[in-house]
PDB file of N, CA and C in Angstrom:
ATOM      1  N   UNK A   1      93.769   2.039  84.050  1.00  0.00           N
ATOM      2  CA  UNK A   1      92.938   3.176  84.446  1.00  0.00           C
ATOM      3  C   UNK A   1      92.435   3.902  83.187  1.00  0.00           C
ATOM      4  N   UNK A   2      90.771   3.721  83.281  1.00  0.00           N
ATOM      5  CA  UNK A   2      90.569   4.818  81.832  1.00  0.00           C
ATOM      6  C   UNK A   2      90.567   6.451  82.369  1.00  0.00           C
ATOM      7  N   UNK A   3      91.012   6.932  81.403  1.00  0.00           N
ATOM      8  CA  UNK A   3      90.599   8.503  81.638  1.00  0.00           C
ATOM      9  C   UNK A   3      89.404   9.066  81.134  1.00  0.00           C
ATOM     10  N   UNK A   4      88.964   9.768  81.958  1.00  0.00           N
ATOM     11  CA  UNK A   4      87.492  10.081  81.319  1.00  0.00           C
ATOM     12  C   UNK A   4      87.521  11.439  80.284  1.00  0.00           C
ATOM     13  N   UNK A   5      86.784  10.727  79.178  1.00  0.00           N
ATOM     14  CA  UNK A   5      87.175  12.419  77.967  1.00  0.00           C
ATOM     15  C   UNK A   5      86.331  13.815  78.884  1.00  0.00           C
ATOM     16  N   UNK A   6      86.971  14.520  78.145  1.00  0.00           N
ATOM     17  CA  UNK A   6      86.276  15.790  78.560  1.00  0.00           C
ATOM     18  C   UNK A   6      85.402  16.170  77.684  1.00  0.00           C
ATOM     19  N   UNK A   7      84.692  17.205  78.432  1.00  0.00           N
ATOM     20  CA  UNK A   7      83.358  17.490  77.528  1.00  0.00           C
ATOM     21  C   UNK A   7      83.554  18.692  76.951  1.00  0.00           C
ATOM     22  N   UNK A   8      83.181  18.718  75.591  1.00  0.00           N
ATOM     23  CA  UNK A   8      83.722  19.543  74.563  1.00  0.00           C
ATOM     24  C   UNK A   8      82.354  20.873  74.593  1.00  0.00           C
ATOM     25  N   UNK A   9      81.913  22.187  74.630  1.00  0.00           N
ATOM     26  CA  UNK A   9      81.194  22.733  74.567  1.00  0.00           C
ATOM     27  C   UNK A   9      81.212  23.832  73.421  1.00  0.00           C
ATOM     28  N   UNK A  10      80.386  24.064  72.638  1.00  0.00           N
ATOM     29  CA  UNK A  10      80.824  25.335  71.673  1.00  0.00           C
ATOM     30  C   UNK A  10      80.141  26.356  72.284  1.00  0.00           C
ATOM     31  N   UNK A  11      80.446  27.604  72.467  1.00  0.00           N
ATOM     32  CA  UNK A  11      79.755  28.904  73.039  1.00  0.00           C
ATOM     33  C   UNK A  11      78.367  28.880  71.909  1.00  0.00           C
ATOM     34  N   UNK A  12      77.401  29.343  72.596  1.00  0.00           N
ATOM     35  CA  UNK A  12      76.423  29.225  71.706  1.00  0.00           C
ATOM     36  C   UNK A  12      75.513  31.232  71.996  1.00  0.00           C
ATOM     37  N   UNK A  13      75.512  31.990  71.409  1.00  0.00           N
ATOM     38  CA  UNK A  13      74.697  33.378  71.276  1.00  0.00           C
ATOM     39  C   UNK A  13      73.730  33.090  72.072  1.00  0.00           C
ATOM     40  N   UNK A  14      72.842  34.116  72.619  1.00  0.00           N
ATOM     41  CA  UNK A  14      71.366  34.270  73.015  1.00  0.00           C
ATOM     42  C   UNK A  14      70.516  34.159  71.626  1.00  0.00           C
ATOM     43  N   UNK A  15      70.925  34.368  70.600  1.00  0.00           N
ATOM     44  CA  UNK A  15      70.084  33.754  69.520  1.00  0.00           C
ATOM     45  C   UNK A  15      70.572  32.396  68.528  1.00  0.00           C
ATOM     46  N   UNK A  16      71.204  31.798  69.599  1.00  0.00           N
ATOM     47  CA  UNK A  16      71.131  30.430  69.493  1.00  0.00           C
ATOM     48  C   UNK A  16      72.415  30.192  68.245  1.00  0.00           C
ATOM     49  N   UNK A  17      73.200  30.964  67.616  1.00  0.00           N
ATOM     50  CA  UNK A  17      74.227  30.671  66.675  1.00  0.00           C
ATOM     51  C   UNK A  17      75.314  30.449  67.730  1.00  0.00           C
ATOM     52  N   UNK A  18      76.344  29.615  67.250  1.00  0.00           N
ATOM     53  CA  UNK A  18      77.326  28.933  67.467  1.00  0.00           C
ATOM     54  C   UNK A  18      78.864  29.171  66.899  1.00  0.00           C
ATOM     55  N   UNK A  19      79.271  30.586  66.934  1.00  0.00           N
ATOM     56  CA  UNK A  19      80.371  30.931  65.910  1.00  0.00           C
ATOM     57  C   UNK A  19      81.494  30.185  65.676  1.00  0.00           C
ATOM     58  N   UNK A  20      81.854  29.474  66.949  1.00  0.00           N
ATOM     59  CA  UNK A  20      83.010  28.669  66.248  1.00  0.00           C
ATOM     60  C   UNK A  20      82.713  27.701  65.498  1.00  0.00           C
ATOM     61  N   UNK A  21      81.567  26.847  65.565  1.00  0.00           N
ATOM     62  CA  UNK A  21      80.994  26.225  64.556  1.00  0.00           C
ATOM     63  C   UNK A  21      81.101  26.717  63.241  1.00  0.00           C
ATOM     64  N   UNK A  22      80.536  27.755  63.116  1.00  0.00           N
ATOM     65  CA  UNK A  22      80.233  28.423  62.099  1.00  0.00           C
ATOM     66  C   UNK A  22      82.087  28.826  61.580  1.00  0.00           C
ATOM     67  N   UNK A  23      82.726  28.859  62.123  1.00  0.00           N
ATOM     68  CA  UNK A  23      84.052  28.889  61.557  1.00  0.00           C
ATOM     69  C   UNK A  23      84.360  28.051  61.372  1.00  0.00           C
ATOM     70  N   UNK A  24      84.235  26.946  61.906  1.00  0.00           N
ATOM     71  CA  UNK A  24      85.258  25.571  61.464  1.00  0.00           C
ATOM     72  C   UNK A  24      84.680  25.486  60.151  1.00  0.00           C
ATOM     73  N   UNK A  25      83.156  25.209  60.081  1.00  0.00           N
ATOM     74  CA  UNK A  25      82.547  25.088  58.371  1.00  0.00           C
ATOM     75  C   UNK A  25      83.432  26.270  57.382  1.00  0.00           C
ATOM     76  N   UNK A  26      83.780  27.214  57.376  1.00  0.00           N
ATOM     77  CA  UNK A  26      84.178  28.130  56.421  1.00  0.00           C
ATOM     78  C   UNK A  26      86.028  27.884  56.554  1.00  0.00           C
ATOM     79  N   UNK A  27      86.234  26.833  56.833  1.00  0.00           N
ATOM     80  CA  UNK A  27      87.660  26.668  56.564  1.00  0.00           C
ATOM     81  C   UNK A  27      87.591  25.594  56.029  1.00  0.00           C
ATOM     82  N   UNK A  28      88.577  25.402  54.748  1.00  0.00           N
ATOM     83  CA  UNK A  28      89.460  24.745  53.732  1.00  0.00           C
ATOM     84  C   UNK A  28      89.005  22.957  54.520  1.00  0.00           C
ATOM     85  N   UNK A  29      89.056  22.049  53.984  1.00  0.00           N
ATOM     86  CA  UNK A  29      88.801  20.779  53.640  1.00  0.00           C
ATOM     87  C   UNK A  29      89.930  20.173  54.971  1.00  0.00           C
ATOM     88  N   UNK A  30      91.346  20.718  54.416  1.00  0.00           N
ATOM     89  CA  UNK A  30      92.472  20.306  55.295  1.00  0.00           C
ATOM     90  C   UNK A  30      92.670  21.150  56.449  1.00  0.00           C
ATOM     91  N   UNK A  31      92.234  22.448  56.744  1.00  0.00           N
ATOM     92  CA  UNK A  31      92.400  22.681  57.776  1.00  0.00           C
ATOM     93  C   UNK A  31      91.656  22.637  58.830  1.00  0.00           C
ATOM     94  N   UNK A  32      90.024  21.900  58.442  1.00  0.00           N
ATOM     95  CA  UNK A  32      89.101  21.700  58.953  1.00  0.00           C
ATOM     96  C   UNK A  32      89.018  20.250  59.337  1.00  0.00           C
ATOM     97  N   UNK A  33      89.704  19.391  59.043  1.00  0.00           N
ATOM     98  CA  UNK A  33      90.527  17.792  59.498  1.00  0.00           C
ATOM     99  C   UNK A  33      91.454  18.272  60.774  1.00  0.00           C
ATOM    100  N   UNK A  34      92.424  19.321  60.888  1.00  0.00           N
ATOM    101  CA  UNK A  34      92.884  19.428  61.130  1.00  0.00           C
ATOM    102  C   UNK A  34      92.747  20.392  62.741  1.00  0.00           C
ATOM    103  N   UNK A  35      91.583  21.142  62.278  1.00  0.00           N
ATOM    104  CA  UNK A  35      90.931  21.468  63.304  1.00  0.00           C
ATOM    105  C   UNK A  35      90.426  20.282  64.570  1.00  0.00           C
ATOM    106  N   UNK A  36      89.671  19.339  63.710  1.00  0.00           N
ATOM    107  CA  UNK A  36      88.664  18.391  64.784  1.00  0.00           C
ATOM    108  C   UNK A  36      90.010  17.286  65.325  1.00  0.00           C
ATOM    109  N   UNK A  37      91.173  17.326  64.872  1.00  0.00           N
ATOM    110  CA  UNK A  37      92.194  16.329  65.492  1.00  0.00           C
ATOM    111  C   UNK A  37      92.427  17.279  66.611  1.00  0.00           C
ATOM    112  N   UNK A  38      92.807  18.456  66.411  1.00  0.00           N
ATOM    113  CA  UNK A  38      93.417  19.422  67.823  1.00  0.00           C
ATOM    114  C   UNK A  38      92.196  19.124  68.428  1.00  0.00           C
ATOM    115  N   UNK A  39      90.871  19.563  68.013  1.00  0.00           N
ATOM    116  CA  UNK A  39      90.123  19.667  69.227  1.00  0.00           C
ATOM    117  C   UNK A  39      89.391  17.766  70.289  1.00  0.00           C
ATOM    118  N   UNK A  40      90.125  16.943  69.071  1.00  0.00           N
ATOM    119  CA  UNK A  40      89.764  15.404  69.348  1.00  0.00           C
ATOM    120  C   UNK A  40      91.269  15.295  70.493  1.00  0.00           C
ATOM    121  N   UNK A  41      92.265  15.950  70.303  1.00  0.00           N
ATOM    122  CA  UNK A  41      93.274  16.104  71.016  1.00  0.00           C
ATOM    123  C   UNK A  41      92.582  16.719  72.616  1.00  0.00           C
ATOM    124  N   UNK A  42      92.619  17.776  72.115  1.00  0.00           N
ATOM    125  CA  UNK A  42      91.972  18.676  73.381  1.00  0.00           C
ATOM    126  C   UNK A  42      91.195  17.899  74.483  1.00  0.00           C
ATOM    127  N   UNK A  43      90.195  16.960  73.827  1.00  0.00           N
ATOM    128  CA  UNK A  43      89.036  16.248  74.493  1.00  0.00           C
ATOM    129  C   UNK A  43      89.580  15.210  75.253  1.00  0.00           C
ATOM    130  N   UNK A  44      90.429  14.600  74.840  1.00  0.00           N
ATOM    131  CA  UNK A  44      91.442  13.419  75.452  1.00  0.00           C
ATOM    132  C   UNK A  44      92.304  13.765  76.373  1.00  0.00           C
ATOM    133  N   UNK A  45      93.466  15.045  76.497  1.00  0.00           N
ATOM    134  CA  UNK A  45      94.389  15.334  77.405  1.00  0.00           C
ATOM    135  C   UNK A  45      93.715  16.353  78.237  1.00  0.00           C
ATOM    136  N   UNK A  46      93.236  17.463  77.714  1.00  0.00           N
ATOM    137  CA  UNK A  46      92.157  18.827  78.457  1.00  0.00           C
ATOM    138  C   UNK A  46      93.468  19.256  78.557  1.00  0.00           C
ATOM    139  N   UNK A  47      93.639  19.442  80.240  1.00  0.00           N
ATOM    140  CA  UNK A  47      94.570  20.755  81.235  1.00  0.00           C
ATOM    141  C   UNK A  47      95.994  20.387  80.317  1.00  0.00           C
ATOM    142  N   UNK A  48      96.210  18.922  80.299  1.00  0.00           N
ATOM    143  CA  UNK A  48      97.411  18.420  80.170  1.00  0.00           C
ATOM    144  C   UNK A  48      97.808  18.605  78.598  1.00  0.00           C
ATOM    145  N   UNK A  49      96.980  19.241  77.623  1.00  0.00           N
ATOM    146  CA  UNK A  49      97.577  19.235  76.738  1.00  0.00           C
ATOM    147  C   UNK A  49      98.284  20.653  76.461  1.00  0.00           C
ATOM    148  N   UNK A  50      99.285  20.785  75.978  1.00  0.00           N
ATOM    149  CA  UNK A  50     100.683  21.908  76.249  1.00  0.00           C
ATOM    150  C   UNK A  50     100.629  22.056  74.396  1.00  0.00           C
ATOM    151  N   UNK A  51     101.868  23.048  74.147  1.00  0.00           N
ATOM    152  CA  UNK A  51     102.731  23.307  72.727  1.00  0.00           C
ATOM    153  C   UNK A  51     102.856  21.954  72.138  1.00  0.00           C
ATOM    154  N   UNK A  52     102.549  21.995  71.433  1.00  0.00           N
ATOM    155  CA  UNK A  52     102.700  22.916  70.183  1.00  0.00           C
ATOM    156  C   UNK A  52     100.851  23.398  70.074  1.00  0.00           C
ATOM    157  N   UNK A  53     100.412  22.011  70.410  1.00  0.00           N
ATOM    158  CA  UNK A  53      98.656  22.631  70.655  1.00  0.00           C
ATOM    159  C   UNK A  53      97.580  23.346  71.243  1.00  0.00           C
ATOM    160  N   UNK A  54      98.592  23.712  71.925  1.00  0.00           N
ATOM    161  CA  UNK A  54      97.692  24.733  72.922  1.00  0.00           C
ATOM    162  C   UNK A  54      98.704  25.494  73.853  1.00  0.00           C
ATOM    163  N   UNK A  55      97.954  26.718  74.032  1.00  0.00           N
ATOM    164  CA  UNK A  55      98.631  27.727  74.723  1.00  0.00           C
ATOM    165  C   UNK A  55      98.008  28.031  75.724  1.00  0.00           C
ATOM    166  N   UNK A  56      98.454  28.533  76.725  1.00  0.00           N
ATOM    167  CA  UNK A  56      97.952  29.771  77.773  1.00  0.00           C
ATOM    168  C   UNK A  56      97.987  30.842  77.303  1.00  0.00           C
ATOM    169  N   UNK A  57      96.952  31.590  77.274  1.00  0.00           N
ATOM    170  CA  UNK A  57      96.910  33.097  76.760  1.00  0.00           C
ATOM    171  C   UNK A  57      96.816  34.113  78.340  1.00  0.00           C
ATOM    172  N   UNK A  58      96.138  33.447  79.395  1.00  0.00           N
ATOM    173  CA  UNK A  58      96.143  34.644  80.531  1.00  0.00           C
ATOM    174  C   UNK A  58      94.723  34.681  81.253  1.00  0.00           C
ATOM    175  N   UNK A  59      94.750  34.921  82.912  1.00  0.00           N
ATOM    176  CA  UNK A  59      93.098  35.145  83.037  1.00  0.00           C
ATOM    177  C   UNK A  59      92.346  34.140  82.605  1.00  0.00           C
ATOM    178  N   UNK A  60      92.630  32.471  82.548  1.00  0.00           N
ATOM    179  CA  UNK A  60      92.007  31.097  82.498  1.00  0.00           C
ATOM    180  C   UNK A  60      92.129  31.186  81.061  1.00  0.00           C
ATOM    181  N   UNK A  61      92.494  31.869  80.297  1.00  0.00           N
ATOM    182  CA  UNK A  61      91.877  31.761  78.511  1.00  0.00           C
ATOM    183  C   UNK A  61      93.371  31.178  77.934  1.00  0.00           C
ATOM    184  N   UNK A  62      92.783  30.001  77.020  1.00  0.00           N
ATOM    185  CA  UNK A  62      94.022  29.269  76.211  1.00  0.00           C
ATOM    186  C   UNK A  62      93.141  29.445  74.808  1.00  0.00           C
ATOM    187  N   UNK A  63      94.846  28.578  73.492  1.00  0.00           N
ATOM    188  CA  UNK A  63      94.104  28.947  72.270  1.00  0.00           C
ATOM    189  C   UNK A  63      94.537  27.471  72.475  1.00  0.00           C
ATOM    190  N   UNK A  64      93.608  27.175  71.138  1.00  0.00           N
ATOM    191  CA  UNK A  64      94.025  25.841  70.252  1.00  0.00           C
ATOM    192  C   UNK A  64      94.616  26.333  69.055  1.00  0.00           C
ATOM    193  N   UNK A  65      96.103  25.936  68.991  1.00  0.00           N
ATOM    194  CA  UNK A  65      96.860  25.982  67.770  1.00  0.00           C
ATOM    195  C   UNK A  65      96.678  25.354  66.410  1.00  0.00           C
ATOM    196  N   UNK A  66      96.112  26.005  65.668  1.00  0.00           N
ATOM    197  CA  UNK A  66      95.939  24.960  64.316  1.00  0.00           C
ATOM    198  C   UNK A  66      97.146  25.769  63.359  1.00  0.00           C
ATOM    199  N   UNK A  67      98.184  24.819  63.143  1.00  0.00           N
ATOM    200  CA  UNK A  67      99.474  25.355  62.291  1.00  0.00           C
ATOM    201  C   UNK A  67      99.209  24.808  60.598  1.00  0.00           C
ATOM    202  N   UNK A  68      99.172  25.577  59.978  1.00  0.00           N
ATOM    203  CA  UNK A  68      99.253  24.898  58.424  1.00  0.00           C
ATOM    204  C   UNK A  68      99.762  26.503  57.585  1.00  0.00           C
ATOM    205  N   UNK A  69      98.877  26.289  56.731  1.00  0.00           N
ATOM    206  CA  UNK A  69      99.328  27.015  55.493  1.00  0.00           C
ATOM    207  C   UNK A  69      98.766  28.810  56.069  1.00  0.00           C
ATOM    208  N   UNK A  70      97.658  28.389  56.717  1.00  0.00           N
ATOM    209  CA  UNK A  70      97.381  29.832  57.803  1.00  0.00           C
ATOM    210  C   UNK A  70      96.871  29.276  59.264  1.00  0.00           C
ATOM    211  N   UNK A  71      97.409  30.188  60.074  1.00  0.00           N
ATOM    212  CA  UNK A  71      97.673  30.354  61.260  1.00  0.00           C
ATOM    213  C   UNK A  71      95.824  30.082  62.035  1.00  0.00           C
ATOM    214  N   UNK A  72      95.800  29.319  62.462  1.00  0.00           N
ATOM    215  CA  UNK A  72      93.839  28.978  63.066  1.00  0.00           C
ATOM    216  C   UNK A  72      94.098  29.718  64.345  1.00  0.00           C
ATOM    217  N   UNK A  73      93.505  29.738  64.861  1.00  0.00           N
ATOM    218  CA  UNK A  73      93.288  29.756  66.868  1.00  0.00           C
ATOM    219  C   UNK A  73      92.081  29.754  67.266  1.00  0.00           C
ATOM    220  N   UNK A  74      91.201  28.907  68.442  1.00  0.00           N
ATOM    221  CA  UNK A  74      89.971  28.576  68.702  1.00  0.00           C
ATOM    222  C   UNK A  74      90.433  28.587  70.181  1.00  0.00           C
ATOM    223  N   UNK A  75      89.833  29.839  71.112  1.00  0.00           N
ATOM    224  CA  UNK A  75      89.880  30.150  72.406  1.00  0.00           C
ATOM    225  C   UNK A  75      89.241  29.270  73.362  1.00  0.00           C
ATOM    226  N   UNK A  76      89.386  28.964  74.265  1.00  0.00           N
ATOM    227  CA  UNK A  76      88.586  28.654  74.888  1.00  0.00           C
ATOM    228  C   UNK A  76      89.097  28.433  76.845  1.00  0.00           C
ATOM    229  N   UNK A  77      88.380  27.996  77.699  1.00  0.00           N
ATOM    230  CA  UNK A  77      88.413  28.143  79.015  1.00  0.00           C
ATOM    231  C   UNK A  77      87.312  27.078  79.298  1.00  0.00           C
ATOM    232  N   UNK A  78      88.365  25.931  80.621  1.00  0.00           N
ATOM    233  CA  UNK A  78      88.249  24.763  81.411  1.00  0.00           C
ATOM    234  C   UNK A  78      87.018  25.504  82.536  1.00  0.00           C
ATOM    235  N   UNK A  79      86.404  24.791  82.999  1.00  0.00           N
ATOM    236  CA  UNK A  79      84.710  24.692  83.531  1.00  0.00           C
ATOM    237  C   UNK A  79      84.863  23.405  84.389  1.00  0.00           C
ATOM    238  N   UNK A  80      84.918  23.107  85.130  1.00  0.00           N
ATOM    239  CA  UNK A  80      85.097  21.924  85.679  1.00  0.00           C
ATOM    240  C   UNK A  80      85.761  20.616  84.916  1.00  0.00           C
ATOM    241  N   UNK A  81      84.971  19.895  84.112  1.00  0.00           N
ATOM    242  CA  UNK A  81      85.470  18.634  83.581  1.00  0.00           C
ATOM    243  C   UNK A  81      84.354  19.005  81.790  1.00  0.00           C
ATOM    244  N   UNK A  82      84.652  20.481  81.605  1.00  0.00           N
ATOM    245  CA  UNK A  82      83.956  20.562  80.446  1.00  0.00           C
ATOM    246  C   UNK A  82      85.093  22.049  80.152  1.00  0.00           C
ATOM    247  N   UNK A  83      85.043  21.668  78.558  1.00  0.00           N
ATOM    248  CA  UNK A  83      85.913  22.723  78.033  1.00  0.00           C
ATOM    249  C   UNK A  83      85.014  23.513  76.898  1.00  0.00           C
ATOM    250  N   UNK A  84      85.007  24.764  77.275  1.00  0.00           N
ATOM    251  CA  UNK A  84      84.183  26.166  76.264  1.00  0.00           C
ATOM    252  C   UNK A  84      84.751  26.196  75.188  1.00  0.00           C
ATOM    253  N   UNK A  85      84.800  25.852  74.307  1.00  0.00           N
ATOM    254  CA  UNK A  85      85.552  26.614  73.132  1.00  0.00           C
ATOM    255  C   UNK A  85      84.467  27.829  72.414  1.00  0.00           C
ATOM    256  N   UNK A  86      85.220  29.194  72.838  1.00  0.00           N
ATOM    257  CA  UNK A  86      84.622  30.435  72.926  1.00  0.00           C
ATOM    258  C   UNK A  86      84.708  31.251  71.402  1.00  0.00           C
ATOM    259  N   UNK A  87      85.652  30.947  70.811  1.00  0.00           N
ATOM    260  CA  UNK A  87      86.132  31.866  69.478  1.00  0.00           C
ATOM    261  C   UNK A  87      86.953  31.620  68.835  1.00  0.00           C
ATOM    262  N   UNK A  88      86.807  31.619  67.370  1.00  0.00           N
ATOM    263  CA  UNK A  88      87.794  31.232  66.278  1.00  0.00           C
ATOM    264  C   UNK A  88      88.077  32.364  65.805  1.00  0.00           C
ATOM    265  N   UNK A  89      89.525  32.307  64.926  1.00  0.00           N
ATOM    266  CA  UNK A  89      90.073  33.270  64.367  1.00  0.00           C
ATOM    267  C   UNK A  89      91.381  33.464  63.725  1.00  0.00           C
ATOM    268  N   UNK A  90      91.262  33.451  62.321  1.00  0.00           N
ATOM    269  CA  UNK A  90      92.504  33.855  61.723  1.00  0.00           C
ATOM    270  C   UNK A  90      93.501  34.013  62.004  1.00  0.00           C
ATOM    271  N   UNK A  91      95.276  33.793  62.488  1.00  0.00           N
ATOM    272  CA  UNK A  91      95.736  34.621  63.005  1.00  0.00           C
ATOM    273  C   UNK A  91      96.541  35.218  62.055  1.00  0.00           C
ATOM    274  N   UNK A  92      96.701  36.326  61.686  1.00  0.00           N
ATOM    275  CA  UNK A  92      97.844  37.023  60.792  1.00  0.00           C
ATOM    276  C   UNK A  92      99.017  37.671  61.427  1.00  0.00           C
ATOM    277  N   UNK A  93      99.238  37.847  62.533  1.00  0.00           N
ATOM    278  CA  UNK A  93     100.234  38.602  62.758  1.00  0.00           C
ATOM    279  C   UNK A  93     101.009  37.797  63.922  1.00  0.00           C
ATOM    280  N   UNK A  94     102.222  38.311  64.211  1.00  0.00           N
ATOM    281  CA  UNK A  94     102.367  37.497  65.528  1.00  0.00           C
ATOM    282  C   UNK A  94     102.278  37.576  66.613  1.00  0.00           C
ATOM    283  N   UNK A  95     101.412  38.839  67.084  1.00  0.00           N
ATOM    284  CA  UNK A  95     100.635  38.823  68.653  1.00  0.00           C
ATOM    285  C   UNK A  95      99.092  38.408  68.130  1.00  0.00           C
ATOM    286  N   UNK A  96      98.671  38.059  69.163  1.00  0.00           N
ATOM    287  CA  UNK A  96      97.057  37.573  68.815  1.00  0.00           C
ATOM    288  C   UNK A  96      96.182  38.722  69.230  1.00  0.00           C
ATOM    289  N   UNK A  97      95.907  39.550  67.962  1.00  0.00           N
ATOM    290  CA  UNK A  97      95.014  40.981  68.330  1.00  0.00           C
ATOM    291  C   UNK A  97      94.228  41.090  69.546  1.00  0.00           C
ATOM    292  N   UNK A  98      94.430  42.070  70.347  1.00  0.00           N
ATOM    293  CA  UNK A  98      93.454  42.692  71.356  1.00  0.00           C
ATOM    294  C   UNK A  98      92.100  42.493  71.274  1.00  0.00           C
ATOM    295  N   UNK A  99      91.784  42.320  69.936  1.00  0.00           N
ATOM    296  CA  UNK A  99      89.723  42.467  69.715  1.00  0.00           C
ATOM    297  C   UNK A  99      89.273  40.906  69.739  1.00  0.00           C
ATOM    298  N   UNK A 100      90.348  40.154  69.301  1.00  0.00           N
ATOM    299  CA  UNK A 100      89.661  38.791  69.613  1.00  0.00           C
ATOM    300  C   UNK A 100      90.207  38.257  71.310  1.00  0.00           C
ATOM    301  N   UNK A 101      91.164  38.213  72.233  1.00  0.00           N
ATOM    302  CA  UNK A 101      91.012  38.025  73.348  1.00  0.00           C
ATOM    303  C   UNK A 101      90.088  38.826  74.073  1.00  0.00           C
ATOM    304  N   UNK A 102      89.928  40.032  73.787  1.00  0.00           N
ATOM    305  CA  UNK A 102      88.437  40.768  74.455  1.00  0.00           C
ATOM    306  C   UNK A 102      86.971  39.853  74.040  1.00  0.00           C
ATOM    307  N   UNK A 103      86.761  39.812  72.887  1.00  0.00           N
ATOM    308  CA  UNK A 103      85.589  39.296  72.791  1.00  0.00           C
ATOM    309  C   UNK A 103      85.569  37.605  73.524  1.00  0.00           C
ATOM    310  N   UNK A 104      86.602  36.898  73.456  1.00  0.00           N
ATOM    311  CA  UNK A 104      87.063  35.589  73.949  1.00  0.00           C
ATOM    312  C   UNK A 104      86.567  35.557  75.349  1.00  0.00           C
ATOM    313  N   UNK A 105      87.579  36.981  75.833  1.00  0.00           N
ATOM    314  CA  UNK A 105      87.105  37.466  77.446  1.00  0.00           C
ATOM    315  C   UNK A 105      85.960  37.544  78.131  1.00  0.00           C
ATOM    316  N   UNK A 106      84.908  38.402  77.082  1.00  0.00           N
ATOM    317  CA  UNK A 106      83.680  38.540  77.490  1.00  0.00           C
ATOM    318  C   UNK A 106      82.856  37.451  76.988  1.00  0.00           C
ATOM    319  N   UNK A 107      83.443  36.802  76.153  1.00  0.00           N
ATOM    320  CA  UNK A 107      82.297  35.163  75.961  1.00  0.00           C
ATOM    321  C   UNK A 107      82.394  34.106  77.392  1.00  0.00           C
ATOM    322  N   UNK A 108      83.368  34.267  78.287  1.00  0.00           N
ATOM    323  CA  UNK A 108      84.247  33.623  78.847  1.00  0.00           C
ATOM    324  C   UNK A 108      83.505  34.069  80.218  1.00  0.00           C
ATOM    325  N   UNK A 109      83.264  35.160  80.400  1.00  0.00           N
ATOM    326  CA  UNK A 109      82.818  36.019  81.355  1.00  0.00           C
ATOM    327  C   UNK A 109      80.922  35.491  81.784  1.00  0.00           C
ATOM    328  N   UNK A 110      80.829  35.202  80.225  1.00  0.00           N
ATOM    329  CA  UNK A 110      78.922  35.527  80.457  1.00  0.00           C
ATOM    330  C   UNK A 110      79.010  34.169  81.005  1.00  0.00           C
ATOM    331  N   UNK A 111      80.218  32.710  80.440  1.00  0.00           N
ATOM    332  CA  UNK A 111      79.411  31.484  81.020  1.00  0.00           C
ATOM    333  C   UNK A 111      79.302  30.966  82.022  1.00  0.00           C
ATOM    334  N   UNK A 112      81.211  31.966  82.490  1.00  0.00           N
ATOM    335  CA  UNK A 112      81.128  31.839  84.074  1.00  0.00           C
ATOM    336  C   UNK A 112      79.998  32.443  84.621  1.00  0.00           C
ATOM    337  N   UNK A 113      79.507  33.477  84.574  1.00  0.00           N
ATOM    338  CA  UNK A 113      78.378  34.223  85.857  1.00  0.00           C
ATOM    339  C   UNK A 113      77.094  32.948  85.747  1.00  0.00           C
ATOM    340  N   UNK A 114      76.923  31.812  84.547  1.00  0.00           N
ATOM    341  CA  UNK A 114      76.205  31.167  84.600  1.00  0.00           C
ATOM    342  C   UNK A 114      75.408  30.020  86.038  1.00  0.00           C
TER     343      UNK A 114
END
């Protein structure tokens, strides 16, 4: 039985920029390898992929875990048989700040009413 990949989507602005894009480019050589395996991960398992790579954050929104030398996270929320990846972001501390699951939230918000 093949499994069918899932479809990978980057949130894209009303003026057409692409921020998580635009983040993966501004990270380091190795953590940007390291990025496209989680998210080459992501594309292959979707719902089914769990810890260490992915989390439930709450309200349909999960992160993608990128563990190295600094802490990654790239939000995103399942759409039928297509996955949003909504927002990248640093993590420094060990709750995942309020201002990036809000903005995650409301990226999350505009594609559902789509």
């Amino acid at each position: 039985m093949d499994v069918i990949p899932w479809i990978i989507v980057t949130y894209e602005t009303s003026a057409g920029e692409k921020p998580v894009d635009v983040f993966i480019k501004k990270q380091q050589p190795q953590a940007r390898s390291k990025i496209i395996h989680n998210i080459r991960l992501l594309q292959q398992y979707g719902n089914m992929l769990g810890m260490p790579h992915a989390k439930m954050l709450g309200g349909g929104l999960y992160e993608l875990r990128i563990r190295g030398k600094e802490e990654l996270r790239i939000c995103y929320f399942f759409k039928q048989k297509t996955i949003y990846l909504l927002h990248g972001f640093k993590k420094q501390k060990q709750k995942t700040p309020q201002k990036e699951l809000n903005l995650a939230h409301l990226r999350m918000k505009e594609l559902t009413l789509l």
